[in-house]
Protein backbone atom coordinates (compact mmCIF):
# COMPACT_ATOMS: atom_id res chain seq x y z
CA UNK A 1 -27.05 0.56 30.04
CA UNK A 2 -23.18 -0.29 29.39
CA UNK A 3 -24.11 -2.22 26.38
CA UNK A 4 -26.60 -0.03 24.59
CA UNK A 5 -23.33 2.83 25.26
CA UNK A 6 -20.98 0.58 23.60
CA UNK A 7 -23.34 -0.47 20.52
CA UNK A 8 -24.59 3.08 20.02
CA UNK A 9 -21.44 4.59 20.38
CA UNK A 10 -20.09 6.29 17.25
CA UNK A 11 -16.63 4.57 17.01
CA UNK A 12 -18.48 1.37 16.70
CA UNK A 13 -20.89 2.54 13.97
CA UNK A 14 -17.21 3.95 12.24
CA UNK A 15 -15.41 0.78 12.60
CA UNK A 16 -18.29 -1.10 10.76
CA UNK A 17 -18.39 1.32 8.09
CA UNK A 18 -14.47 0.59 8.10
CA UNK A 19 -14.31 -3.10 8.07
CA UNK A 20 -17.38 -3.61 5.16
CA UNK A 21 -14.96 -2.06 2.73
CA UNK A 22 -12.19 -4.65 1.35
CA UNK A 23 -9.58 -2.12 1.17
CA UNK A 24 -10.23 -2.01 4.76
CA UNK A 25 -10.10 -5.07 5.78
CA UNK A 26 -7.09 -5.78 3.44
CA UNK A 27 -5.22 -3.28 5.19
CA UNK A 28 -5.45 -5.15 8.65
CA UNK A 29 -4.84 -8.63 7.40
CA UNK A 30 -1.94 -6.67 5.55
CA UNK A 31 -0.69 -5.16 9.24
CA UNK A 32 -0.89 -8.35 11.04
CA UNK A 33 0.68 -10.14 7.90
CA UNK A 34 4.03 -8.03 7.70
CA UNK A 35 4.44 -7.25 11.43
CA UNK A 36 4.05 -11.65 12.16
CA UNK A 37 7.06 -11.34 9.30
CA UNK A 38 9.04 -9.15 11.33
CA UNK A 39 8.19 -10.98 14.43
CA UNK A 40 8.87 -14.32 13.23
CA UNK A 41 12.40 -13.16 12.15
CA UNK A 42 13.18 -10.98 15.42
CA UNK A 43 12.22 -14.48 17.41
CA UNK A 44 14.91 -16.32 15.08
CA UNK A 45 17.79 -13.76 15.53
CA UNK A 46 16.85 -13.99 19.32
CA UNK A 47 17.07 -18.13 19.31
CA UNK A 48 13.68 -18.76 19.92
CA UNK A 49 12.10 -21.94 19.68
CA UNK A 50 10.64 -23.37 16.63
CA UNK A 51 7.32 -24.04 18.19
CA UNK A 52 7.11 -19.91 19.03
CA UNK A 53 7.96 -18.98 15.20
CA UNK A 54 6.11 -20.89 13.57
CA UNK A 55 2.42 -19.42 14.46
CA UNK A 56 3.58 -16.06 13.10
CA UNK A 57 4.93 -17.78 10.13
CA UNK A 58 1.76 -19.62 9.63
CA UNK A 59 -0.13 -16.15 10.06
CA UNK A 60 2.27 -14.43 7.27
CA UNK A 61 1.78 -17.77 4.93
CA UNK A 62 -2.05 -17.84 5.24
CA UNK A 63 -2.87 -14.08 6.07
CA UNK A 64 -0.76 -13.20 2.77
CA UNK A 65 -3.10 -16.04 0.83
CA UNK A 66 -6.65 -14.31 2.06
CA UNK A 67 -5.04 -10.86 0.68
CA UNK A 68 -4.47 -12.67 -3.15
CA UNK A 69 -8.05 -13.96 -2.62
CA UNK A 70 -9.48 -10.51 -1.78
CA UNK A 71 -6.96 -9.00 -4.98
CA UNK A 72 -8.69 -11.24 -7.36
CA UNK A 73 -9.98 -9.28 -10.10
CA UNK A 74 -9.00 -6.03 -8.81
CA UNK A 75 -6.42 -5.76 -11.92
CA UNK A 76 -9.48 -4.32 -14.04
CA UNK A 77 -9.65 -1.27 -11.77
CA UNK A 78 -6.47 -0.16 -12.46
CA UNK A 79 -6.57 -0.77 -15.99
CA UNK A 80 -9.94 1.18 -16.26
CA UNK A 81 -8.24 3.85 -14.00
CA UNK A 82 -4.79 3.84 -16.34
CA UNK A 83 -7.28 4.94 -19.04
CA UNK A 84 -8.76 7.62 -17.93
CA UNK A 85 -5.60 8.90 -16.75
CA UNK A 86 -4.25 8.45 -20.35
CA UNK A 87 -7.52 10.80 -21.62
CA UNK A 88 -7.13 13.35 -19.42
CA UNK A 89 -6.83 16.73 -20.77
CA UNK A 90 -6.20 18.91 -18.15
CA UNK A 91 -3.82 16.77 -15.90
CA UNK A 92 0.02 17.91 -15.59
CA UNK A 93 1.96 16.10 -18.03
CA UNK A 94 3.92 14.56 -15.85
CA UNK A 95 1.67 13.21 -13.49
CA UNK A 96 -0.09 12.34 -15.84
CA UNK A 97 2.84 10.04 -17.16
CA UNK A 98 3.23 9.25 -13.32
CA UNK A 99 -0.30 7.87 -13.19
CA UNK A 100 -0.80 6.00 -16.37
CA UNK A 101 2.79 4.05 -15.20
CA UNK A 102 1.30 3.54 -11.62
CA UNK A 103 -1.90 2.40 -12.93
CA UNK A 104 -0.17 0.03 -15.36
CA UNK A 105 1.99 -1.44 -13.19
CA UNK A 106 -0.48 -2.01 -10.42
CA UNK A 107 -2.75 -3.69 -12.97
CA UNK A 108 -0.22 -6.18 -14.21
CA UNK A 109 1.00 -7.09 -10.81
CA UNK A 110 -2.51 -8.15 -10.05
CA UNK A 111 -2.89 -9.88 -13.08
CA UNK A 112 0.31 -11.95 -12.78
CA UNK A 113 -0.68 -12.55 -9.21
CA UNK A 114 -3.60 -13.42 -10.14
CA UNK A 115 -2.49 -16.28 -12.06
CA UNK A 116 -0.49 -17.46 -9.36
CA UNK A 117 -3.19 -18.07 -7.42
CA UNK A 118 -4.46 -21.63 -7.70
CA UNK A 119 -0.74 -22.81 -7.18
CA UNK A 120 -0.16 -20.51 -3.76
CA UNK A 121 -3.81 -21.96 -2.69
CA UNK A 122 -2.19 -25.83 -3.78
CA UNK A 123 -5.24 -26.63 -5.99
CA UNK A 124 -3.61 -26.30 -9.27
CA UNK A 125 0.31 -26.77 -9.43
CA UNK A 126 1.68 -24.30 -12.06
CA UNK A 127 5.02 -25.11 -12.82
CA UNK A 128 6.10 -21.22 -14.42
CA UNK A 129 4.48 -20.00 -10.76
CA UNK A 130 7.80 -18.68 -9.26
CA UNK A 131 8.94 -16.92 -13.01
CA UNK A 132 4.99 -15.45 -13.04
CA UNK A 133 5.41 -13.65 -9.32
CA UNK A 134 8.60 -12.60 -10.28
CA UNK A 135 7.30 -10.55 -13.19
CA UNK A 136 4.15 -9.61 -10.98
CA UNK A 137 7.11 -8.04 -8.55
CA UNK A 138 8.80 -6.10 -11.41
CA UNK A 139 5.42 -4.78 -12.31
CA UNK A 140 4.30 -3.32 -8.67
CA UNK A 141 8.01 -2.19 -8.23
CA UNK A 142 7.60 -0.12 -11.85
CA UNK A 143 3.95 1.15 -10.57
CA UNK A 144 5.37 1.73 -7.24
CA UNK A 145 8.18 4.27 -8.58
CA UNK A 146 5.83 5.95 -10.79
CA UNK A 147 3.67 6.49 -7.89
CA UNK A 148 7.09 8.20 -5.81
CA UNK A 149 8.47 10.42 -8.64
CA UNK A 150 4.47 11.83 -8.77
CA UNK A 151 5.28 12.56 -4.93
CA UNK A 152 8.24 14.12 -5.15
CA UNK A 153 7.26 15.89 -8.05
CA UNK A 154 4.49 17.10 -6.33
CA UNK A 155 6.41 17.82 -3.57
CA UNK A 156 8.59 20.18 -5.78
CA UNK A 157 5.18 22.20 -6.95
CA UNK A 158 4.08 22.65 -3.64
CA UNK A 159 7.39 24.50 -2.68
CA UNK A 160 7.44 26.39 -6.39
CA UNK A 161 3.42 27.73 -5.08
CA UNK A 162 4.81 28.43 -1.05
CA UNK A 163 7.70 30.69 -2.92
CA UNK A 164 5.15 32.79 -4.67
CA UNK A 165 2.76 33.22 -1.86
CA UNK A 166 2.33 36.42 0.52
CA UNK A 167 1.82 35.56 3.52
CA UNK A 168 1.25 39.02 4.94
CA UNK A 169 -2.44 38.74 3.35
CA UNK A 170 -5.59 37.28 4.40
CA UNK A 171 -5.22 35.20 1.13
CA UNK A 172 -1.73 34.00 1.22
CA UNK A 173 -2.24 32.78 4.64
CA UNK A 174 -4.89 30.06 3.96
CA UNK A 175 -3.07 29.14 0.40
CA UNK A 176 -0.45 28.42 3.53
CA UNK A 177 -2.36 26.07 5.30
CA UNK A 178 -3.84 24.34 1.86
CA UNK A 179 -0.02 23.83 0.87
CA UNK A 180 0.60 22.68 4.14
CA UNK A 181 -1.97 20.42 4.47
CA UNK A 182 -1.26 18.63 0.37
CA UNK A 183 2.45 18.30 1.96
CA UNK A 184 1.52 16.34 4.56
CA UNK A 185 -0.85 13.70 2.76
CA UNK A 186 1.84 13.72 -0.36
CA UNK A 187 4.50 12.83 2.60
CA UNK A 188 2.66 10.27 4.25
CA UNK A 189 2.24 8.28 0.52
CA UNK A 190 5.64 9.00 -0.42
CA UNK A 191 6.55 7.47 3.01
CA UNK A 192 4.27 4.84 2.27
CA UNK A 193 5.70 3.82 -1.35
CA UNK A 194 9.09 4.24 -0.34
CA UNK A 195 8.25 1.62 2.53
CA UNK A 196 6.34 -0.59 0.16
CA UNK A 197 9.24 -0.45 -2.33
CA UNK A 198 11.73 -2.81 -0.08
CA UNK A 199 9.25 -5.78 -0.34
CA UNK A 200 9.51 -5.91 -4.50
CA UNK A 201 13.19 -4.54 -4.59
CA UNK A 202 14.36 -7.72 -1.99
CA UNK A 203 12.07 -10.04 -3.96
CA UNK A 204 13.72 -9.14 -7.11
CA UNK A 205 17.33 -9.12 -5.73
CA UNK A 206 17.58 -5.16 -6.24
CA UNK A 207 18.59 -5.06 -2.68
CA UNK A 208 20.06 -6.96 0.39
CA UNK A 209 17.53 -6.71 2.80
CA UNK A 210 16.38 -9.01 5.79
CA UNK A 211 13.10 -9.91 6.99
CA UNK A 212 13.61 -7.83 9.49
CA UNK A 213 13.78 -4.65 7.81
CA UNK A 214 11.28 -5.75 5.45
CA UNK A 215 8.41 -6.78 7.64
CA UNK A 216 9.00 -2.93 9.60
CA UNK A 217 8.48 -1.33 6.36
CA UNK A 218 5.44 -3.67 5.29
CA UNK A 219 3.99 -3.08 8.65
CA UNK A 220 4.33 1.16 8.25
CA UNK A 221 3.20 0.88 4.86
CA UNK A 222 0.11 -1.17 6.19
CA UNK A 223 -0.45 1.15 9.37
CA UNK A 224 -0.75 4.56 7.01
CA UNK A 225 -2.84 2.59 4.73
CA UNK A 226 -5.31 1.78 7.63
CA UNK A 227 -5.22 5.16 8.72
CA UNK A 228 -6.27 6.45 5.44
CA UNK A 229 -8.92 4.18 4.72
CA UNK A 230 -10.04 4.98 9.23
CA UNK A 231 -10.46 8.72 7.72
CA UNK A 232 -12.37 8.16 4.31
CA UNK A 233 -15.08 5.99 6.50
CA UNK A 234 -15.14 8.43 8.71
């Protein structure tokens, strides 16, 4: 029958595995979130209606709420994960650096925007709110950078390794394809971060840009982030 194909068919089996993780679902709410941002604006700039903007608003408003509900107490993650990057022995230095400062700085964010919470949800008004998300911003944009230097420095070693390889022998040809293949997932994150950095950098007046611009970059950043987590599950 049609139906027992589309039960028993693998994709569906995969996109269940997909949605019971919360990074997974986070990541669509996240999609639909920054691309109704981008919408919403292009319908402004293009003289729409009120009545037409303001469901994507309302999706942006309340699908950016769900996401702080879902963050709530992921802050000790990172700190526990900042740790154990701080006692490795074996790491390169720098990453190392790279991760503790990524770690960090995603771990304060969600602890600031944690706090926030109750007052973006209207149960408890908290009158330093607006200075507390500000902070939270500053702390994802400093975890944020840490995570792009570790790309590009990683992107650096990768080229440093390609120099040094023959790729006459059996050998050199599949260190090839391993360097290759770490290039392309370290450009897809950097791609990622560098995407995700407009959101803090505009909330924090570091620079000019619309929502436009912003809600394309939050959608890309969202859209690799799905991917990813589509491939773990798979």
């Amino acid at each position: 029958m049609v139906a027992d194909a589309v039960v028993y068919h693998p994709t569906v089996a995969h996109y269940l595995r997909f949605v019971a993780t919360t990074v997974g679902r986070d990541k669509l709410l996240r999609t639909l979130q920054y691309f109704s941002r981008f919408y919403a604006w292009y319908l402004f700039r293009t003289n729409n209606p009120a009545r037409l903007i303001a469901p994507h608003e309302a999706i942006k408003k309340q699908f950016g709420l769900a996401r702080k509900t879902l963050r709530l107490g992921k802050n000790v993650e990172h700190f526990k994960a900042a740790a154990l990057a701080a006692d490795s022995k074996n790491m390169d230095p720098v990453l190392k650096y790279c991760a503790v400062g990524r770690q960090l700085g995603y771990a304060m964010y969600l602890s600031l925007d944690a706090v926030t919470y109750l007052d973006a949800a209207g149960i408890w008004p908290l009158a330093s709110a607006k200075r507390l998300q500000q902070e939270a911003y500053r702390a994802w944009f400093a975890g944020l950078t840490c995570n792009a230097i570790a790309g590009l420095y990683i992107l650096w070693q990768l080229r440093q390794r390609e120099q040094r390889i023959d790729k006459n022998e059996g050998e050199g040809v599949v260190e090839s394809k391993t360097i290759m293949k770490e290039r392309n997932t370290t450009n897809l994150q950097l791609i990622s971060d560098l995407c995700d950095l407009t959101i803090p950098s505009t909330a924090l007046g570091y620079a000019n840009l619309d929502d436009g611009i912003v809600g394309l970059a939050g959608t890309v950043s969202s859209l690799i982030g799905v991917w990813s987590i589509w491939k773990k599950t798979a």
